[in-house]
Protein backbone atom coordinates (compact mmCIF):
# COMPACT_ATOMS: atom_id res chain seq x y z
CA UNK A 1 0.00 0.00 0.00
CA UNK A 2 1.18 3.72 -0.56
CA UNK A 3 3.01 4.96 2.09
CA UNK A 4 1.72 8.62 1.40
CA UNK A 5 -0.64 8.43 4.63
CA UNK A 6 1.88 6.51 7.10
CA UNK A 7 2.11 8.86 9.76
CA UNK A 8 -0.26 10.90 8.24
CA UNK A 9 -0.69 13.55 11.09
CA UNK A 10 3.05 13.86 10.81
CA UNK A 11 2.63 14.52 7.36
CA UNK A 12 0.29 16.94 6.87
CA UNK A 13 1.86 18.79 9.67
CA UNK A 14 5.78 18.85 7.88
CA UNK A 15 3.52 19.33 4.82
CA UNK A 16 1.84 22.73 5.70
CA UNK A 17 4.74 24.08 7.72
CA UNK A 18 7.21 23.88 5.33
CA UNK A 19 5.68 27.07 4.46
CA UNK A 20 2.65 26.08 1.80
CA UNK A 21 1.01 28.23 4.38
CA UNK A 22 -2.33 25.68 3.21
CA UNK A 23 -4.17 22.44 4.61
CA UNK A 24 -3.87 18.32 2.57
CA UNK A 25 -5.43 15.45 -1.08
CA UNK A 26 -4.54 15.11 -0.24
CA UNK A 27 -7.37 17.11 -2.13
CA UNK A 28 -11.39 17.82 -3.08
CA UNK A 29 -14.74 19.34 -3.53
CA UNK A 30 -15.58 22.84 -2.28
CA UNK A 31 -18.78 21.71 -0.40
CA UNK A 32 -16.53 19.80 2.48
CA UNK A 33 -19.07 16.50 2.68
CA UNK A 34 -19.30 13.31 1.22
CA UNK A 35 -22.25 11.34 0.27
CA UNK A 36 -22.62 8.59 2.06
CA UNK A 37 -23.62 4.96 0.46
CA UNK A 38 -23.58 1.00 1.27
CA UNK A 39 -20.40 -0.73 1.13
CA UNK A 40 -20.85 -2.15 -2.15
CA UNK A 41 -20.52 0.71 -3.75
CA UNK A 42 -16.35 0.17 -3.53
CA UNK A 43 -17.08 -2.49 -6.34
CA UNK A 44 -19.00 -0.87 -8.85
CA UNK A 45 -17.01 -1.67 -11.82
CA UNK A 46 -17.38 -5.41 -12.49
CA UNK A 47 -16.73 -5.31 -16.33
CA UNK A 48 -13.17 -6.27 -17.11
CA UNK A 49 -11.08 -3.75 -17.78
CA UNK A 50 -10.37 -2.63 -20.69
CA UNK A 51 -7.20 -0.62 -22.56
CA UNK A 52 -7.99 3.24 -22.26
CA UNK A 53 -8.26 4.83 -25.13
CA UNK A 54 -6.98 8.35 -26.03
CA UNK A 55 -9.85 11.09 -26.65
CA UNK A 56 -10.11 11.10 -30.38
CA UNK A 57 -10.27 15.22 -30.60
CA UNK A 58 -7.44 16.68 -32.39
CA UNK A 59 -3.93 17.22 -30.17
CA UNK A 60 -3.63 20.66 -29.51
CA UNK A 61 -0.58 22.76 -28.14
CA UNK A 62 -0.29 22.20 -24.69
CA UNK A 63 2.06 23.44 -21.68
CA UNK A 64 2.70 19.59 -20.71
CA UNK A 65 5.74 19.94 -22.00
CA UNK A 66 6.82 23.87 -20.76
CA UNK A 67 8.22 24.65 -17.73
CA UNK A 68 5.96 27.79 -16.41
CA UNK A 69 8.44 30.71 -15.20
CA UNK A 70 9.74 30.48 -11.36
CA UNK A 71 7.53 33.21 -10.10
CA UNK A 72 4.22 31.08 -11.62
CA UNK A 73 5.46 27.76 -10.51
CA UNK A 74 5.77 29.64 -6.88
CA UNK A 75 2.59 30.83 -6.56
CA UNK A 76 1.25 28.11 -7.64
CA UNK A 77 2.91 25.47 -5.10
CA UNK A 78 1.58 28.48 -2.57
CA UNK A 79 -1.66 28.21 -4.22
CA UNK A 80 -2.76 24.68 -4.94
CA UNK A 81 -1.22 24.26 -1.20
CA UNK A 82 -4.02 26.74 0.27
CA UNK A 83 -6.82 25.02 -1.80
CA UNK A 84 -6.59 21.58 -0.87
CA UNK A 85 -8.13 21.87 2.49
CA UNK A 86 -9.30 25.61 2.71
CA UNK A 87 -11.76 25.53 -0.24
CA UNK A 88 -13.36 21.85 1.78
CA UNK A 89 -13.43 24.60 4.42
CA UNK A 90 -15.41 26.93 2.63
CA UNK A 91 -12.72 29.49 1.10
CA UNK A 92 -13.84 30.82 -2.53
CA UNK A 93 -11.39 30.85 -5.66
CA UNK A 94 -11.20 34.56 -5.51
CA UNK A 95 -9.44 34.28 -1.84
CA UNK A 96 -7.34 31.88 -2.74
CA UNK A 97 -6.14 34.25 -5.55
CA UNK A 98 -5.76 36.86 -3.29
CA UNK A 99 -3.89 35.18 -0.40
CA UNK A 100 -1.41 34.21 -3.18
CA UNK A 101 -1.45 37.33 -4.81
CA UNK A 102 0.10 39.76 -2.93
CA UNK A 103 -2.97 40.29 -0.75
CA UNK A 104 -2.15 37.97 2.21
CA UNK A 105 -3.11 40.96 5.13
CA UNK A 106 -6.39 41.90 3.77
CA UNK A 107 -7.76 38.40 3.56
CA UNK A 108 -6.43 37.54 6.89
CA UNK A 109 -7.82 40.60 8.40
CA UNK A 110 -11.05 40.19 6.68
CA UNK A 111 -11.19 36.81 7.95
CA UNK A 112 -10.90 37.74 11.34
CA UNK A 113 -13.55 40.58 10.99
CA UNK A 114 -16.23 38.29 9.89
CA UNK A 115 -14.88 35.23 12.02
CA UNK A 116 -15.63 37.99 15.25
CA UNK A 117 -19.13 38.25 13.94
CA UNK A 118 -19.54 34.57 13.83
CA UNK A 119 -19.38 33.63 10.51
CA UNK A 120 -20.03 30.43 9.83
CA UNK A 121 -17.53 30.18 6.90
CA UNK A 122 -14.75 32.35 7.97
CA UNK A 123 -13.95 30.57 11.03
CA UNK A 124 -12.62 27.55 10.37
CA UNK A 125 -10.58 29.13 7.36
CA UNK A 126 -9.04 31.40 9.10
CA UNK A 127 -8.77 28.81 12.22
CA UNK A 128 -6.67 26.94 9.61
CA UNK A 129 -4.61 29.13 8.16
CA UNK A 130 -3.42 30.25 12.45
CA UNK A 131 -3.50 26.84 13.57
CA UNK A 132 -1.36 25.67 11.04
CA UNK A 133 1.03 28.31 10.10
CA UNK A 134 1.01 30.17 13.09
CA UNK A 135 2.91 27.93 15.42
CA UNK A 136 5.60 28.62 17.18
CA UNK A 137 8.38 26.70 15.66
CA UNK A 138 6.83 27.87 11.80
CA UNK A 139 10.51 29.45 11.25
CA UNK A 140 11.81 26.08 12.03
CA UNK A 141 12.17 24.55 8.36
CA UNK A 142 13.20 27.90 7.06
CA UNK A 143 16.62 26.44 6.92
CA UNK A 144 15.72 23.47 5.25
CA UNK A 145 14.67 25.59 2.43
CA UNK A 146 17.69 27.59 2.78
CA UNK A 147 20.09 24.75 2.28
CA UNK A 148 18.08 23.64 -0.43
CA UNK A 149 19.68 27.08 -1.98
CA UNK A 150 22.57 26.01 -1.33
CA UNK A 151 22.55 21.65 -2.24
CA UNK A 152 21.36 23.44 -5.78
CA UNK A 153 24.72 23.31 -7.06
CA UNK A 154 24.16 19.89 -7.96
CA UNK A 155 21.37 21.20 -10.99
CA UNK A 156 22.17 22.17 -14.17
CA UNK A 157 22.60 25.70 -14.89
CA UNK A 158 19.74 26.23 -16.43
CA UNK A 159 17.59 24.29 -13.90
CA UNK A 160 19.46 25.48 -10.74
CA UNK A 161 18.69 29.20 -11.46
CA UNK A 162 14.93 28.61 -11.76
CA UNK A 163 15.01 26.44 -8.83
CA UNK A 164 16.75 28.38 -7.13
CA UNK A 165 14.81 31.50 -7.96
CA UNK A 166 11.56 29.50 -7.07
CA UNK A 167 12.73 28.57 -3.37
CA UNK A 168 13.74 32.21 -2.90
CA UNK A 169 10.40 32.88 -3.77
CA UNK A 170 9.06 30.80 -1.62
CA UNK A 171 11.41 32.12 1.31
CA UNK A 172 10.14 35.91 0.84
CA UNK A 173 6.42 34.09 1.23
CA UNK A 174 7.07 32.86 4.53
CA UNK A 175 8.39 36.32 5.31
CA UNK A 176 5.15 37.80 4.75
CA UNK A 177 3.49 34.71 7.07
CA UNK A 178 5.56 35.75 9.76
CA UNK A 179 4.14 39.34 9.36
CA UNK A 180 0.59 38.58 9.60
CA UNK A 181 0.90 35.27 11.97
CA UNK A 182 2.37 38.40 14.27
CA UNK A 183 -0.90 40.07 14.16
CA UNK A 184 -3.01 36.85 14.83
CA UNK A 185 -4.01 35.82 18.29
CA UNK A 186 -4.20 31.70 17.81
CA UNK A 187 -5.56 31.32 20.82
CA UNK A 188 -8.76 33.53 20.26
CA UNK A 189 -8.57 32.13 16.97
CA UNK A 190 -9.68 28.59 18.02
CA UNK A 191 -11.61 29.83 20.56
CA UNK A 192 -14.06 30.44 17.73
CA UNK A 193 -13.08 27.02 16.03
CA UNK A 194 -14.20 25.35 19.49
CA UNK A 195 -17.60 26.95 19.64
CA UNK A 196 -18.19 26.03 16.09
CA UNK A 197 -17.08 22.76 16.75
CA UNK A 198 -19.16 21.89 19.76
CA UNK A 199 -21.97 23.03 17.47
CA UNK A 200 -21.34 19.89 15.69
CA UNK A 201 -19.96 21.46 12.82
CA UNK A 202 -18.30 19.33 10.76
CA UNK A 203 -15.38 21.77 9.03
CA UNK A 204 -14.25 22.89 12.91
CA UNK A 205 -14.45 19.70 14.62
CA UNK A 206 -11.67 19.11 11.36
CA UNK A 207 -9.68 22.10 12.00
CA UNK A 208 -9.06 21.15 16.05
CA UNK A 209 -8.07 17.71 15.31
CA UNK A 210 -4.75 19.56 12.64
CA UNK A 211 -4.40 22.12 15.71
CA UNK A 212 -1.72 20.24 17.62
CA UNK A 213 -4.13 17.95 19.88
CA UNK A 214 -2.49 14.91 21.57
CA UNK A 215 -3.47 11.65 19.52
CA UNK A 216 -6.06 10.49 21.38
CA UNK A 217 -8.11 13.95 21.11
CA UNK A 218 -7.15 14.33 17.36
CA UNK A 219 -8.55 10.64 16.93
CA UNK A 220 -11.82 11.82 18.22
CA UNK A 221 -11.93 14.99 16.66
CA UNK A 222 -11.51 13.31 13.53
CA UNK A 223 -14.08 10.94 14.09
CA UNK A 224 -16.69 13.68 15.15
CA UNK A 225 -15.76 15.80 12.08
CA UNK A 226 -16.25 12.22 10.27
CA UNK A 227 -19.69 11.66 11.40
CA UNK A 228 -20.31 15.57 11.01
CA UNK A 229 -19.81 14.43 6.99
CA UNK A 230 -16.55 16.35 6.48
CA UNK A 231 -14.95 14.54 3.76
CA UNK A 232 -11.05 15.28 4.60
CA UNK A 233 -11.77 13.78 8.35
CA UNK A 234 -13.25 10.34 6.33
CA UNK A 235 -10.10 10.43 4.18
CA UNK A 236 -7.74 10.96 7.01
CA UNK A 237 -9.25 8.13 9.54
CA UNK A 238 -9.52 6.06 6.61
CA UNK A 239 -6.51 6.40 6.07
CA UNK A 240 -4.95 5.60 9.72
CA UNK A 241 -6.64 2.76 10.18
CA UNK A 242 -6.21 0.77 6.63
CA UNK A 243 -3.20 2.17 5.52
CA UNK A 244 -1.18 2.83 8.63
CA UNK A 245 -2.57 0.91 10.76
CA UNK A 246 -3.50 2.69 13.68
CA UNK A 247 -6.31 0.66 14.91
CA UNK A 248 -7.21 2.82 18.25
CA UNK A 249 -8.25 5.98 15.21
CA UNK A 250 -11.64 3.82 14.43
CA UNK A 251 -12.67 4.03 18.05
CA UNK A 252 -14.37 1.19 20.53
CA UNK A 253 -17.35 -0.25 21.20
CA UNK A 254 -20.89 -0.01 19.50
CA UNK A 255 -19.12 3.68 18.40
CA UNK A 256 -16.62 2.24 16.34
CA UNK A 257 -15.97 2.90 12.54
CA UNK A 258 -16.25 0.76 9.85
CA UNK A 259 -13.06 1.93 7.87
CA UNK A 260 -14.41 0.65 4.90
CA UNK A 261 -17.31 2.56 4.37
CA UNK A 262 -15.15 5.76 5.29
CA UNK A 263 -13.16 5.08 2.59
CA UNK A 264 -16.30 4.60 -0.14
CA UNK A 265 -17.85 7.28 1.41
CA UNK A 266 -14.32 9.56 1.15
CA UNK A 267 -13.59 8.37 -2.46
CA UNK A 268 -16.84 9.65 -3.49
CA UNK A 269 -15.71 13.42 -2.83
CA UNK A 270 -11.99 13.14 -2.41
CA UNK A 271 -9.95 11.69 -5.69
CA UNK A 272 -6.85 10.90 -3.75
CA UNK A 273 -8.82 8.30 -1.76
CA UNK A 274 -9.84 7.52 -4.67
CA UNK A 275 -6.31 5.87 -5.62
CA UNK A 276 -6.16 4.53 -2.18
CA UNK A 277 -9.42 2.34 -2.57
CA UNK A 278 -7.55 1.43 -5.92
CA UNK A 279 -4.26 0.13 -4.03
CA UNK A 280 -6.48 -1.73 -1.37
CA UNK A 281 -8.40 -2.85 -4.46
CA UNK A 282 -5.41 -4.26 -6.33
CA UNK A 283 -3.08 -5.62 -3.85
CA UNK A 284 -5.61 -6.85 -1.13
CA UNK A 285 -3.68 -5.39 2.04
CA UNK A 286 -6.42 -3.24 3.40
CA UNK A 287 -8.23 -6.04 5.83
CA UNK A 288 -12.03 -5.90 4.16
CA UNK A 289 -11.75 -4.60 0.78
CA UNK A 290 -11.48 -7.72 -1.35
CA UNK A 291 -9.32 -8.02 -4.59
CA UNK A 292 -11.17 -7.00 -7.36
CA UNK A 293 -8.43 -5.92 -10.23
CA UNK A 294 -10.99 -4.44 -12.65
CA UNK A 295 -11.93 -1.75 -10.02
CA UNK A 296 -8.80 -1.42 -9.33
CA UNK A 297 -7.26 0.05 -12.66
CA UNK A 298 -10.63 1.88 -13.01
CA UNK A 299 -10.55 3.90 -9.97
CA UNK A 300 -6.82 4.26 -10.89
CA UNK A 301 -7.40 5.71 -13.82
CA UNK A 302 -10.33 8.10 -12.16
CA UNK A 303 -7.93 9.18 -9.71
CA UNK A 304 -5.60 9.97 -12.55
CA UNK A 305 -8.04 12.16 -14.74
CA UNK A 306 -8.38 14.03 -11.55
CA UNK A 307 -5.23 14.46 -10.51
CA UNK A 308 -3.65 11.95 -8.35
CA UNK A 309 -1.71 9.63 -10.17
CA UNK A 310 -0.04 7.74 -6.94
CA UNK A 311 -2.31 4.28 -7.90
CA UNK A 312 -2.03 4.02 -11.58
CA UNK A 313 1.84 4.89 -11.17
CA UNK A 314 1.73 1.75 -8.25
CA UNK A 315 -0.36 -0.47 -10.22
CA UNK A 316 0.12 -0.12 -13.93
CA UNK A 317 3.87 -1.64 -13.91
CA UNK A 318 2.40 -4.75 -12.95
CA UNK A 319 -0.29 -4.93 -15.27
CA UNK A 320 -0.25 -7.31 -18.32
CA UNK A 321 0.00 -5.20 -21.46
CA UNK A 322 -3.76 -6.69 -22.14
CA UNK A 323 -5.20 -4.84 -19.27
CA UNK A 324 -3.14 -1.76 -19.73
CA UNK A 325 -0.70 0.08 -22.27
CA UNK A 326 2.43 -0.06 -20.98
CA UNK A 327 2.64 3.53 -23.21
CA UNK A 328 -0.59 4.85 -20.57
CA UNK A 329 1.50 4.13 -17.80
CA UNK A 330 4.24 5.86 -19.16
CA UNK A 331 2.19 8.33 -20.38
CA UNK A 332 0.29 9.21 -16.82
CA UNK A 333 4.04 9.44 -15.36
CA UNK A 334 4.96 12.72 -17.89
CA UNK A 335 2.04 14.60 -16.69
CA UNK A 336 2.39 13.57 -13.20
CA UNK A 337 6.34 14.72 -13.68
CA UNK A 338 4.76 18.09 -15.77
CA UNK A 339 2.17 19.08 -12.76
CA UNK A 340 4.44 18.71 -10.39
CA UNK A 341 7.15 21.14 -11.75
CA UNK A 342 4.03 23.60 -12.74
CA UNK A 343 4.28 23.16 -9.19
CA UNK A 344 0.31 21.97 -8.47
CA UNK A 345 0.22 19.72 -5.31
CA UNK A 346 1.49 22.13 -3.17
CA UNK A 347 4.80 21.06 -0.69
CA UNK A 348 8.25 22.05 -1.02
CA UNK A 349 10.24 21.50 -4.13
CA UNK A 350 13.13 19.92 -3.12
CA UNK A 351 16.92 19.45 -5.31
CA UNK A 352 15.81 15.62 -4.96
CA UNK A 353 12.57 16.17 -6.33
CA UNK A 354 13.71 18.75 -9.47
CA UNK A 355 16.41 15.75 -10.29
CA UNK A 356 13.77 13.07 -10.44
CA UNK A 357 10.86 15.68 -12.59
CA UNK A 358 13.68 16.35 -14.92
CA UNK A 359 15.05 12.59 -15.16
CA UNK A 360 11.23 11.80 -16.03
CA UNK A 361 10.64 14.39 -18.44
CA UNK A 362 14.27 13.15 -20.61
CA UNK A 363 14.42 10.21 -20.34
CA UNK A 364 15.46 8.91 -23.57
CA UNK A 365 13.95 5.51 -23.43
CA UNK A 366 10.11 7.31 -23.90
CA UNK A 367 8.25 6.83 -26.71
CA UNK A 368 6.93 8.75 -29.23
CA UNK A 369 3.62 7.26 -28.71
CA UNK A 370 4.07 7.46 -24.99
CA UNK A 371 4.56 11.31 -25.43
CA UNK A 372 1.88 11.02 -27.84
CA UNK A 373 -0.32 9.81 -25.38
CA UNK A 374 0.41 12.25 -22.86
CA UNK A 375 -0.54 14.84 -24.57
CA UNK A 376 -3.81 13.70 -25.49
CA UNK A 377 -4.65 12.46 -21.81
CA UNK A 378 -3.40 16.21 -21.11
CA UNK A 379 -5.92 18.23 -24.10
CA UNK A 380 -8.78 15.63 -22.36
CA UNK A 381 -7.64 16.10 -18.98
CA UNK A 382 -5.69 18.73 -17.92
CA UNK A 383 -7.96 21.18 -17.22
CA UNK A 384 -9.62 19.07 -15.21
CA UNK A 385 -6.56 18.12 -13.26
CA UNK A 386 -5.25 21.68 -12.40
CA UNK A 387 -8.39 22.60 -11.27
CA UNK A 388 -8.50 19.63 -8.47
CA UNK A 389 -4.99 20.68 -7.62
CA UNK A 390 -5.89 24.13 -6.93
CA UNK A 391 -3.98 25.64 -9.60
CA UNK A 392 -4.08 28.69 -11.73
CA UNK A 393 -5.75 27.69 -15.50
């Protein structure tokens, strides 16, 4: 199974304070809930699968294969960072534009305004935003981005300078974090987030279980926020308790979760659970999903067309030629290596991580139809997939 959740509050945590200033899909719809449905739902697909086929529209000119300038790729690390778990909590496209966009203090202090008059909305967005990037060791992985500076040596020329440019852009960011997490009283902050939360609501019962709570209280906020229908808390505790094991996250008693249906329920809203149920799916290591290959490679490849290629990258090496195109794996790998150094996912680019997008993109052992394919998956597709990632068109 993917080790992307293993210690997944860990995770998210290094995630969002390596200065994304943002919250997870890990990923997801604006409205925040998922629908719910019976267990059976996980194996919809029982049709074998078959070998995708490219959209038959004409190829047109695409940036798949152009690397965006430093100061774009920058904003939008910054950007699709913010939107994977602030637009679940409510936040609209035109804030997230704004927070990256040079406007960080006004949205912040319009937050707070409205969050003061109880808005419903604001408060766990803005909770997020302090309780995540307003701790007091945020400065501590300054450094790390700082020696990345300095390990870029290794690049190219061509590549280390707009690495290097993009980090540095990235380091003036957190500058302006430190500015407004100044002016932000975390405390009073969650304060709000805790009323909300014992309200029942489902977004802030979410935010207090990423705010630093010892396990056992994150457990159960995440369980609350689960049962509240907040999709990112199903993910999460679906998550810990297939993937990484963490049996005490489901709960006890008559009380306890059925991780299973968390994870239908989550993969209905959020596509990088999605690929999970396709890794349980395929390799049979998540204790009551059964083996069912054809729903595997088909929630792979709807993972995929939404963004998160982590299953069909897992699964497709292993797959006969007959069940997939060795060419679509190959072909799901250049636009997974292209987001990336658009920089949609959010994170911290790292020298490591530049080596490996660049080895991807070169390598001279691709084919021409593999390329080929890529770009059509990309004129079908791509839209679709920078929009899930939170990134500019």
């Amino acid at each position: 199974m993917t080790k992307r959740r293993i210690g997944l509050a860990g995770i998210i945590l290094l995630m969002f304070a390596i200065g994304v200033w943002v919250v997870l899909p890990k990923h997801s719809s604006p409205s925040g809930s998922a629908a719910s449905g019976p267990v059976t739902t996980i194996s919809e697909h029982h049709t074998p699968a078959q070998l995708a086929r490219a959209p038959t529209k004409p190829v047109e000119v695409s940036s798949l294969w152009t690397r965006p300038s430093a100061e774009a790729a920058s904003r939008n690390r910054r950007k699709s960072g913010f939107a994977w778990g602030l637009k679940q909590l409510g936040a609209t496209e035109q804030q997230l534009d704004r927070l990256v966009g040079g406007e960080l203090v006004g949205v912040v202090t319009e937050l707070k305004q409205k969050a003061q008059s109880g808005d419903p909305h604001s408060i766990p967005v803005l909770g997020q935003l302090a309780a995540v990037n307003c701790r007091p060791n945020r400065g501590s992985l300054t450094g790390f981005k700082s020696r990345q500076v300095a390990e870029a040596q290794a690049l190219p020329l061509a590549d280390r300078d707009w690495f290097t440019t993009t980090v540095n852009d990235d380091l003036a960011f957190d500058k302006e974090i430190d500015a407004v997490c100044d002016q932000v009283d975390t405390k009073e902050v969650l304060s709000w987030v805790t009323a909300r939360a014992n309200q029942g609501d489902g977004a802030s019962l979410w935010v207090l279980s990423e705010s630093g709570l010892q396990m056992k209280d994150m457990q159960q906020r995440l369980r609350e926020a689960s049962a509240a229908g907040f999709a990112l808390a199903q993910s999460e505790l679906a998550g810990l308790i297939l993937i990484s094991g963490d049996e005490g996250a489901a709960g006890t008693g008559a009380d306890k979760l059925n991780p299973v249906e968390l994870l239908s329920q989550a993969a209905s809203a959020i596509p990088a659970s999605k690929a999970d149920l396709a890794e349980c799916q395929y390799f049979g290591e998540c204790e009551g999903i059964p083996v069912d290959i054809d729903a595997a490679i088909a929630h792979a490849r709807e993972a995929a067309q939404e963004g998160y290629f982590s299953a069909i990258l897992r699964i497709g090496p292993h797959l006969p030629a007959g069940q997939m195109d060795p060419n679509e794996v190959t072909a799901w790998g250049l636009i997974d290596a292209s987001v990336r150094q658009q920089g949609c996912g959010g994170g911290v680019l790292t020298v490591r991580a530049m080596q490996n997008i660049m080895s991807t993109l070169n390598a001279p052992n691709i084919t021409a139809a593999a390329r080929e394919q890529a770009e059509q998956f990309w004129s079908a597709y791509g839209s679709q997939i920078k929009a899930n990632l939170g990134c500019d068109p």
